[in-house]
Protein backbone atom coordinates (compact mmCIF):
# COMPACT_ATOMS: atom_id res chain seq x y z
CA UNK A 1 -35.78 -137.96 9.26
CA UNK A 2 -36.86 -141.49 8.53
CA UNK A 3 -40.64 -142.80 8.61
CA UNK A 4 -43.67 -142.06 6.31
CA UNK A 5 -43.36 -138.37 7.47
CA UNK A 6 -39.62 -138.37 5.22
CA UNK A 7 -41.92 -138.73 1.55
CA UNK A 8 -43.92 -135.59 2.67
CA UNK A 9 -40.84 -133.48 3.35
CA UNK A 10 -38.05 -132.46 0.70
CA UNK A 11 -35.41 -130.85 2.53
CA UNK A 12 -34.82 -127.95 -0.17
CA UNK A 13 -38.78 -127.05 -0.96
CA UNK A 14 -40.85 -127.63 2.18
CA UNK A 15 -43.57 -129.32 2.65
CA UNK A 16 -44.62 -131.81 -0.29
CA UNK A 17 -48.45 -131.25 -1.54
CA UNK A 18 -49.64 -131.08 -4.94
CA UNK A 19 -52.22 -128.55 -5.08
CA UNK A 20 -54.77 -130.68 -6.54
CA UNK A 21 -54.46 -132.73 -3.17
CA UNK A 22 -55.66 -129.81 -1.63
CA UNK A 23 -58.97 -129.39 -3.80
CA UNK A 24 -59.58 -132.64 -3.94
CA UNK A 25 -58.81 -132.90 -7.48
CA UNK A 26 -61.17 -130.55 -8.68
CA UNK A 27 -59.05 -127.64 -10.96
CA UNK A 28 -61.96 -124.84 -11.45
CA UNK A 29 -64.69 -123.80 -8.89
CA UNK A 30 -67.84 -125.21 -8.16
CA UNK A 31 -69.84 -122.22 -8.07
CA UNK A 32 -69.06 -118.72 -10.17
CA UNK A 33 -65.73 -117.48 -10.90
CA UNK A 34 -63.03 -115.36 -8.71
CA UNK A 35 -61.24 -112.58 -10.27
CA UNK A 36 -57.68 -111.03 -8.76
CA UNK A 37 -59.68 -108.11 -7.93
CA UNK A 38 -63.20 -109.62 -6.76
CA UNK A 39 -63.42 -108.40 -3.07
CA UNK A 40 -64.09 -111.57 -0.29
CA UNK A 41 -65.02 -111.52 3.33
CA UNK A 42 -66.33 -113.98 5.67
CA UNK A 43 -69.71 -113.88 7.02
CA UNK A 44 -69.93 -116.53 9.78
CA UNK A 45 -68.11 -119.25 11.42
CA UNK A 46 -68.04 -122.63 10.53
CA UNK A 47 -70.87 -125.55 11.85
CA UNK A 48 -69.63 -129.03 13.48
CA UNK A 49 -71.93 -129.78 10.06
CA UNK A 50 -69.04 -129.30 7.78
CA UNK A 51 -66.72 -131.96 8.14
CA UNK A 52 -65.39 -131.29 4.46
CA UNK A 53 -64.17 -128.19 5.85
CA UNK A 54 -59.67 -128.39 6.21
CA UNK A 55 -57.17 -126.01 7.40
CA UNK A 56 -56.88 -124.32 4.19
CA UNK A 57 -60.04 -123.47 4.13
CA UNK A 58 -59.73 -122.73 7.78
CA UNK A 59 -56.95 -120.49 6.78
CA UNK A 60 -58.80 -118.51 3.91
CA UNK A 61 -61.65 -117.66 6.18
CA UNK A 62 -59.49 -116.14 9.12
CA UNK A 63 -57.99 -114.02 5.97
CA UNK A 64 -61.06 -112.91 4.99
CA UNK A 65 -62.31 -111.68 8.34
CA UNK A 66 -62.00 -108.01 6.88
CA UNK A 67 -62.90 -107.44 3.15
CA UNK A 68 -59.69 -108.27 1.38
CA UNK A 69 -58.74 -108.90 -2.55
CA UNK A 70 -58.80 -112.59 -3.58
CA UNK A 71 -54.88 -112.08 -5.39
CA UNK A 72 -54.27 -110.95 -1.33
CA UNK A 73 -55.80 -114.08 -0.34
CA UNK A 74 -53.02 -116.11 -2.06
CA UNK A 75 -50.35 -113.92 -1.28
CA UNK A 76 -51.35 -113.84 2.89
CA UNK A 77 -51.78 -117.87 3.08
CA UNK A 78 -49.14 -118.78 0.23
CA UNK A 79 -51.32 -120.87 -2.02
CA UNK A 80 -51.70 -121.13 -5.85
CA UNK A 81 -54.51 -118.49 -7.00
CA UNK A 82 -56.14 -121.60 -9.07
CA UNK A 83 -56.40 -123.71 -5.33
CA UNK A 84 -57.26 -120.82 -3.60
CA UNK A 85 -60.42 -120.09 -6.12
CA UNK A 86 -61.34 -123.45 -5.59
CA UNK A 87 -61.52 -122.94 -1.82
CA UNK A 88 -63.45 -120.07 -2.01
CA UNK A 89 -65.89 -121.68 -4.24
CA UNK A 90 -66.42 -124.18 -1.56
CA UNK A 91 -66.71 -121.18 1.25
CA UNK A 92 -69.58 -119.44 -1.32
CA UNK A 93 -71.52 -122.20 -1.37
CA UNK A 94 -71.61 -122.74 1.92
CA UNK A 95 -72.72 -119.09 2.63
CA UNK A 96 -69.25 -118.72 4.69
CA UNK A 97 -68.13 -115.73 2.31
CA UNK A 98 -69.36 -112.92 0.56
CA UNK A 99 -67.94 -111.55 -3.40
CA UNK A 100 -68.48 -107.93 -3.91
CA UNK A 101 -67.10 -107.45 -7.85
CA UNK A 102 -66.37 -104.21 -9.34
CA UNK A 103 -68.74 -102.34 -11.41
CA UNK A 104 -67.45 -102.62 -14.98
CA UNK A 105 -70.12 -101.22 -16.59
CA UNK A 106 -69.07 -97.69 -17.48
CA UNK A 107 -66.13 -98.19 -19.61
CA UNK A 108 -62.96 -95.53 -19.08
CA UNK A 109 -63.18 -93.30 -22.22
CA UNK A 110 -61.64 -90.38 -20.17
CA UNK A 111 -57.82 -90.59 -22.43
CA UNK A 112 -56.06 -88.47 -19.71
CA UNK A 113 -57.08 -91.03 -16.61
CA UNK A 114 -55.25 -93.76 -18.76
CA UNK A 115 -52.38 -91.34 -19.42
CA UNK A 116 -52.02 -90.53 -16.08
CA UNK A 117 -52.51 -94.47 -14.85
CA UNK A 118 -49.67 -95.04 -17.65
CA UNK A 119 -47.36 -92.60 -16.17
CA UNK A 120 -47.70 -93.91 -12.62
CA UNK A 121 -46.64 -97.71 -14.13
CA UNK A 122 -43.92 -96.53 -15.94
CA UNK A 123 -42.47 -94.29 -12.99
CA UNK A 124 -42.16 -97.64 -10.61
C-alpha cells in the first residue's frame, strides 16, 4: 500500500487512531458521568442540524437502540470505555440518549446475599 492512506494503516494493529482523535481531544465528558453499569438507550434519530455528529457516534446510537449497559457499549463497537463516555456525553446533551442509573440508596447489609454473590465468583 503506498499513498497517505499507508500512515493510517499498520499492517499488524489495524487501523491507526488515537482515541483522543476521536473525541476531539477532550478526555472526560461534557455533561455528567457514565458508570460500567449506568443503563443507555437512544431516544431519537439524528437532525441534518448536527454536523458534529461522526460514525462513532453513529455507531453508539444504533447500539443503544434497546436499553443496553454502557461497559456493553464498548465491548459491541470496540472502543476505549474513556472515548466511548465521551461520546455519550455528546449524545446526552443532545437529547439523543437516555441514562437510567441504579438505585444505590439502600445499602446490602443482608451478609448471606454477599456470601452467596461470593460463592458464585469464586465457582467461575
Amino acid at each position: 500500500m503506498t499513498g497517505p492512506k499507508k500512515r493510517w494503516l499498520d499492517q499488524e494493529a489495524g487501523p491507526v487512531v488515537r482515541p483522543y482523535a476521536l473525541t476531539r481531544g477532550r478526555t472526560r465528558p461534557r455533561a455528567g458521568s457514565f458508570d460500567l453499569i449506568d443503563v443507555v438507550s437512544a431516544t431519537g434519530v439524528p437532525t441534518t442540524g448536527m454536523p458534529w455528529l461522526g460514525p462513532e457516534h453513529e455507531r453508539i446510537l444504533a447500539a443503544c437502540r434497546r436499553a443496553v449497559v454502557v461497559a456493553d457499549v464498548a465491548s459491541d463497537i470496540d472502543l476505549p470505555l474513556a472515548v466511548v463516555r465521551v461520546l455519550l456525553s455528546d449524545l446526552y446533551q443532545a437529547g439523543l440518549v437516555t441514562v437510567l442509573r441504579p438505585a444505590t440508596d439502600a445499602p446490602i447489609s443482608d451478609l448471606t446475599v454477599m456470601r452467596n454473590v461470593l460463592d458464585g465468583l469464586k465457582a467461575l
